[in-house]
C-alpha atoms as a PDB file:
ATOM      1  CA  UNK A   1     -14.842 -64.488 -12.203  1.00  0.00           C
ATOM      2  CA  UNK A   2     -16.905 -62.285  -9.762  1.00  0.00           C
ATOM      3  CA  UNK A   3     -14.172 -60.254  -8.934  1.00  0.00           C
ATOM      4  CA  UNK A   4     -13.672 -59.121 -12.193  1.00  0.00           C
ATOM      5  CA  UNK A   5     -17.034 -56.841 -13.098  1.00  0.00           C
ATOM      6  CA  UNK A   6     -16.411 -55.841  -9.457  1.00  0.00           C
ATOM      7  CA  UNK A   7     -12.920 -54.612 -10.196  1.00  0.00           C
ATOM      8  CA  UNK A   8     -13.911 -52.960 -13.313  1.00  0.00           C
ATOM      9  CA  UNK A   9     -16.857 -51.167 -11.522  1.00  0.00           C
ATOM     10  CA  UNK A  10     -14.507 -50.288  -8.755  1.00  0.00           C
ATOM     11  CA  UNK A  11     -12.450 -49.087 -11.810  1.00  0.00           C
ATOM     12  CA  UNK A  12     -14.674 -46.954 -13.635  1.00  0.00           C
ATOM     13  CA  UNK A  13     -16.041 -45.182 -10.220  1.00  0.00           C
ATOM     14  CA  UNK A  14     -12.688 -43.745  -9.005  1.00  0.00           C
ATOM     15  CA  UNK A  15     -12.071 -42.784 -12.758  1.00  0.00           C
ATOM     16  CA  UNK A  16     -15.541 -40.868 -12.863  1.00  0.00           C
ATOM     17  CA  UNK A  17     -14.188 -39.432  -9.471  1.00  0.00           C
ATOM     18  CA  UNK A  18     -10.902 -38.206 -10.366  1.00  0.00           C
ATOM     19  CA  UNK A  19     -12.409 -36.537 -13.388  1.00  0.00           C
ATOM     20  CA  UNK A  20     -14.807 -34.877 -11.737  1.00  0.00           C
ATOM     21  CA  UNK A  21     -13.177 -34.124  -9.039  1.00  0.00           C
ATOM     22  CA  UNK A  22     -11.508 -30.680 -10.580  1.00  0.00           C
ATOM     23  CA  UNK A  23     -15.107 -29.760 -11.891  1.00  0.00           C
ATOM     24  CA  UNK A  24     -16.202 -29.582  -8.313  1.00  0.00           C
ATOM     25  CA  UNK A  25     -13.140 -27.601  -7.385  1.00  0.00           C
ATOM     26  CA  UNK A  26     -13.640 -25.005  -9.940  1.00  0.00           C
ATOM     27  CA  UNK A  27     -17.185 -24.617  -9.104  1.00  0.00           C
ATOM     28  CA  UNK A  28     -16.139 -23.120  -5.503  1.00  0.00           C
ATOM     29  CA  UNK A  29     -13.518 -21.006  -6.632  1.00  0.00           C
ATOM     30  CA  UNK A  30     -14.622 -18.309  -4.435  1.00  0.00           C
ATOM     31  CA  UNK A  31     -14.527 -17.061  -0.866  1.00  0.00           C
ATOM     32  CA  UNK A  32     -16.796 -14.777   1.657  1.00  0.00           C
ATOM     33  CA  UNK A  33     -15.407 -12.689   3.980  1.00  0.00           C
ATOM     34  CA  UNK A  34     -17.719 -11.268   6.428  1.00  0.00           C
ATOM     35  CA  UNK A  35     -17.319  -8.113   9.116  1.00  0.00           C
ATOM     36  CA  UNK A  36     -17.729  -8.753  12.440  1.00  0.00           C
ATOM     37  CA  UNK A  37     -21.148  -7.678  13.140  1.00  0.00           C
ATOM     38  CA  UNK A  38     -21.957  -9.754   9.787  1.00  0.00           C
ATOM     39  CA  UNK A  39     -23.581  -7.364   7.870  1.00  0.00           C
ATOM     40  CA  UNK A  40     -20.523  -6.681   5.393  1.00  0.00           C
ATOM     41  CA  UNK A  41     -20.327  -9.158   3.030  1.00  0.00           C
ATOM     42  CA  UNK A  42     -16.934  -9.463   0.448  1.00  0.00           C
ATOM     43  CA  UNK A  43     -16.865 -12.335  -2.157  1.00  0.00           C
ATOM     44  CA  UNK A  44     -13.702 -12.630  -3.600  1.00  0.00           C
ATOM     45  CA  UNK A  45     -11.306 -15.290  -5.323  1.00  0.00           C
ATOM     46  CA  UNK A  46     -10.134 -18.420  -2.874  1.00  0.00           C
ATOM     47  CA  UNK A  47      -7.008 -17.311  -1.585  1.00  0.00           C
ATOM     48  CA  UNK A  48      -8.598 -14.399  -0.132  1.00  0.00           C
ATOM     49  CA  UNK A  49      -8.423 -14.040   3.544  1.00  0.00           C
ATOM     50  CA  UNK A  50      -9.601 -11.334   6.012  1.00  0.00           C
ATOM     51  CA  UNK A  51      -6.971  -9.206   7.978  1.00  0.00           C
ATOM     52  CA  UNK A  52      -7.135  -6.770  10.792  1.00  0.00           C
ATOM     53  CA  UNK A  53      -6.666  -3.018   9.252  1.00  0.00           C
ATOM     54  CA  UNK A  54      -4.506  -0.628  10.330  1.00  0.00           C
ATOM     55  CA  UNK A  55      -7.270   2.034   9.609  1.00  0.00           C
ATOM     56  CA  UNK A  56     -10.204   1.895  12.532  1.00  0.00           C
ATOM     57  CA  UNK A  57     -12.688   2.693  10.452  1.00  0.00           C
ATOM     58  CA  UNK A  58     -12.272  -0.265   7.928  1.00  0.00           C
ATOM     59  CA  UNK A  59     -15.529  -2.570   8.869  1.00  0.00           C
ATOM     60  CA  UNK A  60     -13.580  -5.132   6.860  1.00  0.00           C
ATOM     61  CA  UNK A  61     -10.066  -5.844   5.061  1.00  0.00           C
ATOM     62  CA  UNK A  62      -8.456  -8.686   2.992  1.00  0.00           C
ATOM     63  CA  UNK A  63      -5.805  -9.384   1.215  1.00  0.00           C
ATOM     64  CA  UNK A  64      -4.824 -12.278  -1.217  1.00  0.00           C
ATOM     65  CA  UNK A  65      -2.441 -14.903  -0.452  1.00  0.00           C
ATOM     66  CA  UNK A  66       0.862 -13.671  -2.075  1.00  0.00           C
ATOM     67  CA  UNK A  67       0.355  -9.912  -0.255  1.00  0.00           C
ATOM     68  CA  UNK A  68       0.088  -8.290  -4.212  1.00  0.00           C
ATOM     69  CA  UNK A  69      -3.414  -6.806  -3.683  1.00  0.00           C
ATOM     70  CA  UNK A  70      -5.377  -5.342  -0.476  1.00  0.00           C
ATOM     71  CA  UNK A  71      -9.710  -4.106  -0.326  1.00  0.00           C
ATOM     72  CA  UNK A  72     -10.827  -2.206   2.775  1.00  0.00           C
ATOM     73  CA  UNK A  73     -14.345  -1.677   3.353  1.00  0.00           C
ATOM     74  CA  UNK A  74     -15.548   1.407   5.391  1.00  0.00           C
ATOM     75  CA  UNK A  75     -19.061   2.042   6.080  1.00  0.00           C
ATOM     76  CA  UNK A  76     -20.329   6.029   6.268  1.00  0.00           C
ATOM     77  CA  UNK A  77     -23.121   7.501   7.854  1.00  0.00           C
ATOM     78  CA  UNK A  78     -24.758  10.082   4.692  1.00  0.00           C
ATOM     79  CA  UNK A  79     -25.337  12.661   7.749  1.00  0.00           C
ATOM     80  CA  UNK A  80     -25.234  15.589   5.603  1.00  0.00           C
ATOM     81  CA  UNK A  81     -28.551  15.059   3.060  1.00  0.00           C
ATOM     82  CA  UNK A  82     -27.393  17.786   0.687  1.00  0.00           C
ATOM     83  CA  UNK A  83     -23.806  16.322   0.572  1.00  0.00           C
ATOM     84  CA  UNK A  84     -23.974  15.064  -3.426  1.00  0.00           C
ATOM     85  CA  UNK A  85     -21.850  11.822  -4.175  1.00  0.00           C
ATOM     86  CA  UNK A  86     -19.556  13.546  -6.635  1.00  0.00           C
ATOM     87  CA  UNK A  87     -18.603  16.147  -3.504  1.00  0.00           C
ATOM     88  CA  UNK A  88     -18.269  13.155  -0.711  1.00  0.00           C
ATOM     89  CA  UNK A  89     -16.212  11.122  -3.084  1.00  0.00           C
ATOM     90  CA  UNK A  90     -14.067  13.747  -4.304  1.00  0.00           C
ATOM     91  CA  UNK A  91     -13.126  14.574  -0.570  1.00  0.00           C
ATOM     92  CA  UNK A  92     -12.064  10.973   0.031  1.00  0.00           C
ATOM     93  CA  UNK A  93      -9.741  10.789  -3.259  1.00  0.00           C
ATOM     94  CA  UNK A  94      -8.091  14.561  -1.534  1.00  0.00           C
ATOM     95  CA  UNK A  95      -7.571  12.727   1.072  1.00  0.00           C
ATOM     96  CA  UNK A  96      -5.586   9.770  -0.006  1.00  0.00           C
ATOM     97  CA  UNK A  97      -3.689  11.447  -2.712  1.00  0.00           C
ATOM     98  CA  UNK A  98      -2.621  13.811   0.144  1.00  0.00           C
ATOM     99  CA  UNK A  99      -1.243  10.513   1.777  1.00  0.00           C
ATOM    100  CA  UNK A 100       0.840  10.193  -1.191  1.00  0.00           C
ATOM    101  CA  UNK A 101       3.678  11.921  -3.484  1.00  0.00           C
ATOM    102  CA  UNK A 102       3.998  11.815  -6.862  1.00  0.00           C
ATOM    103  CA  UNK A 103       0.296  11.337  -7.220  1.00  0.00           C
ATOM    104  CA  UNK A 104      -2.739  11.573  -9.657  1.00  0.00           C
ATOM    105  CA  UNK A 105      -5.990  10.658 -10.333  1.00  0.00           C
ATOM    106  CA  UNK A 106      -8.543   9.602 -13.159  1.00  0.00           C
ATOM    107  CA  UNK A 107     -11.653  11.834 -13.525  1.00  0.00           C
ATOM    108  CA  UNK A 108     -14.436  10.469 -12.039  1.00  0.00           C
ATOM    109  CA  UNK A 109     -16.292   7.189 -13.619  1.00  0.00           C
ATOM    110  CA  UNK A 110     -19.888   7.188 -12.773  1.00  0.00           C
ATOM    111  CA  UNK A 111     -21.060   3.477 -12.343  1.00  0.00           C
ATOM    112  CA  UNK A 112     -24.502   1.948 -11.062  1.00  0.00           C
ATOM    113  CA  UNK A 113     -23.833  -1.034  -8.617  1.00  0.00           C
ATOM    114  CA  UNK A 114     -27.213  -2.778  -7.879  1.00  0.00           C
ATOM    115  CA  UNK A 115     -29.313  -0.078  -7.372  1.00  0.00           C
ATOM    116  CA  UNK A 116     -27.135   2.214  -6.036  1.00  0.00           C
ATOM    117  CA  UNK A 117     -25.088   5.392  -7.948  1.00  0.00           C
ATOM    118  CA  UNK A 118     -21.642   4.764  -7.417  1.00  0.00           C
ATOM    119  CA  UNK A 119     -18.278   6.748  -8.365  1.00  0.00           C
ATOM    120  CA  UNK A 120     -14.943   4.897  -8.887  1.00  0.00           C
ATOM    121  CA  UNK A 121     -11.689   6.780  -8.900  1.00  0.00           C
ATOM    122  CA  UNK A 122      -8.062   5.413  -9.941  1.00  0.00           C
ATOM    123  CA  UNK A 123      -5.707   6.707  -8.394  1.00  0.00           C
ATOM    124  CA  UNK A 124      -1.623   6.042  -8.134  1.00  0.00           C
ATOM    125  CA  UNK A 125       1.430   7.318  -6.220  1.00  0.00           C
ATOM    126  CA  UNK A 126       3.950   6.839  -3.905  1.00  0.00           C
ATOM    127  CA  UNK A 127       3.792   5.948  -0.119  1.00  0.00           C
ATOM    128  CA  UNK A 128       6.237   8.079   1.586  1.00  0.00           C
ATOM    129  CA  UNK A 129       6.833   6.651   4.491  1.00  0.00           C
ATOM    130  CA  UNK A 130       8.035   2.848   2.508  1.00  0.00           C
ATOM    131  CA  UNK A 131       8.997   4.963  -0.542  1.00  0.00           C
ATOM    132  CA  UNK A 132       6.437   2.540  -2.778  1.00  0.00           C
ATOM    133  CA  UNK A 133       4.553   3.443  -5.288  1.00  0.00           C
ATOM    134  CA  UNK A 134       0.802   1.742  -5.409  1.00  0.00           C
ATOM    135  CA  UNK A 135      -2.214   1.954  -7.508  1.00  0.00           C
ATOM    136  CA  UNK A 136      -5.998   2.126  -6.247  1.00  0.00           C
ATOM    137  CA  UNK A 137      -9.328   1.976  -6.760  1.00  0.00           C
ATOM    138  CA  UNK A 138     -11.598   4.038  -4.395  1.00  0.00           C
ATOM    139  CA  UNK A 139     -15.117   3.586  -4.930  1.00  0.00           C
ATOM    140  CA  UNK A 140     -17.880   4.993  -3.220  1.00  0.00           C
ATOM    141  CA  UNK A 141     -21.155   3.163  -3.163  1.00  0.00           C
ATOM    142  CA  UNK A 142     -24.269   6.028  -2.510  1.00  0.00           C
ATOM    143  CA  UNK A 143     -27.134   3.768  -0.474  1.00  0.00           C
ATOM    144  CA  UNK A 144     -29.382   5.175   1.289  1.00  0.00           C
ATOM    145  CA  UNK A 145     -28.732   6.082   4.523  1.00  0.00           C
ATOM    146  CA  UNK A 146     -25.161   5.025   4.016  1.00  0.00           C
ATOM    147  CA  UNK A 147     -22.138   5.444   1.902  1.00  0.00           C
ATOM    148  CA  UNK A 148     -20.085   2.156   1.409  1.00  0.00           C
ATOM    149  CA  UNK A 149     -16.516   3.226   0.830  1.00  0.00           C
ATOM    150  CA  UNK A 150     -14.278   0.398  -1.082  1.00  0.00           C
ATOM    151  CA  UNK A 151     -10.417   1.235  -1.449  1.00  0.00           C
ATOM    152  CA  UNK A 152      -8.853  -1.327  -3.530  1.00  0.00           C
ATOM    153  CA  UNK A 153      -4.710  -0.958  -4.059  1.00  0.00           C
ATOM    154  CA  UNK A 154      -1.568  -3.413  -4.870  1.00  0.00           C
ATOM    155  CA  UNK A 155       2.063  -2.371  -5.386  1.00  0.00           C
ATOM    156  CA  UNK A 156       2.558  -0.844  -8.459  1.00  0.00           C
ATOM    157  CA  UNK A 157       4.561  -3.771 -10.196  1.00  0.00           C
ATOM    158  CA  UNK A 158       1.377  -5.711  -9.250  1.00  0.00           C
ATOM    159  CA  UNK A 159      -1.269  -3.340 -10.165  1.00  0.00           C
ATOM    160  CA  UNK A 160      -1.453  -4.416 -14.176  1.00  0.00           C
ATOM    161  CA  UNK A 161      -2.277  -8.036 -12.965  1.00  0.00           C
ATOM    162  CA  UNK A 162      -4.670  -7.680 -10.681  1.00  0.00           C
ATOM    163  CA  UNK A 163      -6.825  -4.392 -11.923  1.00  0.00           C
ATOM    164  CA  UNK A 164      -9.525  -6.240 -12.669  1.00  0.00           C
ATOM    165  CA  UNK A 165      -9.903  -8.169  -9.711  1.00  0.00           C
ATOM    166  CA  UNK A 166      -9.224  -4.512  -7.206  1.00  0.00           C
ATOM    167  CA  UNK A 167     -12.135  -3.237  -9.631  1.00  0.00           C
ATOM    168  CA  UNK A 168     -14.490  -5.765  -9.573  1.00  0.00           C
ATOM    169  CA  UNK A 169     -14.419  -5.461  -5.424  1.00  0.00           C
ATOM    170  CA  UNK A 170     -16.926  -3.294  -5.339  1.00  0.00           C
ATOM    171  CA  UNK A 171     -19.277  -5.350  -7.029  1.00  0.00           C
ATOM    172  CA  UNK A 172     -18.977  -8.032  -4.391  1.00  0.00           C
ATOM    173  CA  UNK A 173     -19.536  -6.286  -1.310  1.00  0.00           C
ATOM    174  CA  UNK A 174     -22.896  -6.287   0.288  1.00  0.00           C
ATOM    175  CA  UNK A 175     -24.105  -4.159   3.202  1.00  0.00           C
ATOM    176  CA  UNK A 176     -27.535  -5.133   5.190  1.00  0.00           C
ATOM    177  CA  UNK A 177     -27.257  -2.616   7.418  1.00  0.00           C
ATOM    178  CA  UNK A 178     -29.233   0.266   4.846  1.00  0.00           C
ATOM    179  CA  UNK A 179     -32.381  -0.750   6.283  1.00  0.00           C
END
C-alpha cells in the first residue's frame, strides 16, 4: 500500500515535467553571438551560428541553420566629423548595388535604434558572379565615435520569409566599444 501514493507522486512529477518542459524551451529561444574581441554583441533566433566572413572587415557574421539568411557586422571609425549619416550611408548602398546587376534600392528609412539615428536601406539584385538574385537590408547605426554597419541578405526565394528577422538584426546588435 506504500508504494502506491509513491507511484502516483512519482506519477504526477514526471507529468508536471514533461509539461513544462517545452515552456522552458521556448523561454530560451534565442542565441548570442559575440566578436572576437567581445565587444559585438548579435542576439538572434536559436539556430543561429557565427561564421568566418569572406569580407575582412566584418567584426562578426552568422548565418541560420538552413543557409536562407546571412547578417555581417562591420564596425567604422566616424573619422570625418562633418561626414552626415545620410552621405556615409548612401556611399555604402553605391557600393553594394555596384556589386550587383539588375539592382535597386528603397529611399532611405530614417529609424532611431537606442539612442542612436540610424538609416536602413533595402536593397535587391543579382550576384554576378553565382548569377543569384538576393535581397538586403543595410543599416547603418550613427554612435558616437563609431558607425555600426549591419548588412542583412537571403536569396531572393527566401527573402519574403525571413524579412523580418534580416530587419530586426539591427536591433540586436550591441557595440561597447563607443566609449
Amino acid at each position: 500500500m506504500k508504494t502506491l501514493p509513491r507511484l502516483t507522486l512519482i506519477s504526477l512529477a514526471l507529468v508536471l515535467v514533461l509539461h513544462l518542459a517545452p515552456s522552458r524551451a521556448d523561454d530560451d529561444q534565442s542565441v548570442t553571438l559575440k566578436s572576437q574581441d567581445g565587444q559585438v554583441q548579435l542576439v538572434m533566433p536559436a539556430g543561429w551560428v557565427q561564421q568566418p566572413s569572406s569580407n575582412h572587415t566584418a567584426v562578426l557574421e552568422a548565418r541560420d541553420e538552413d543557409y536562407e539568411a546571412f547578417v555581417a557586422i562591420i564596425i567604422a571609425d566616424r573619422t570625418d566629423p562633418y561626414l552626415s549619416l545620410d552621405d556615409y550611408a548612401r556611399g555604402l548602398r553605391d557600393d553594394i548595388l555596384s556589386h550587383l546587376i539588375k539592382s535597386k534600392s528603397s529611399d532611405p528609412e530614417k529609424l532611431t535604434i537606442g539612442s542612436f539615428k540610424t538609416i536602413r536601406y533595402e536593397l535587391h539584385g543579382t550576384r554576378p558572379d553565382s548569377k543569384l538574385p538576393f535581397g538586403y537590408f543595410l543599416t547603418v547605426i550613427q554612435m558616437h565615435r563609431h558607425y555600426v554597419e549591419v548588412i542583412s541578405w537571403s536569396p531572393e526565394k527566401n527573402f519574403p520569409d525571413k524579412t523580418q528577422i534580416l530587419k530586426d538584426a539591427a536591433k540586436q546588435v550591441t557595440y561597447s566599444g563607443d566609449k
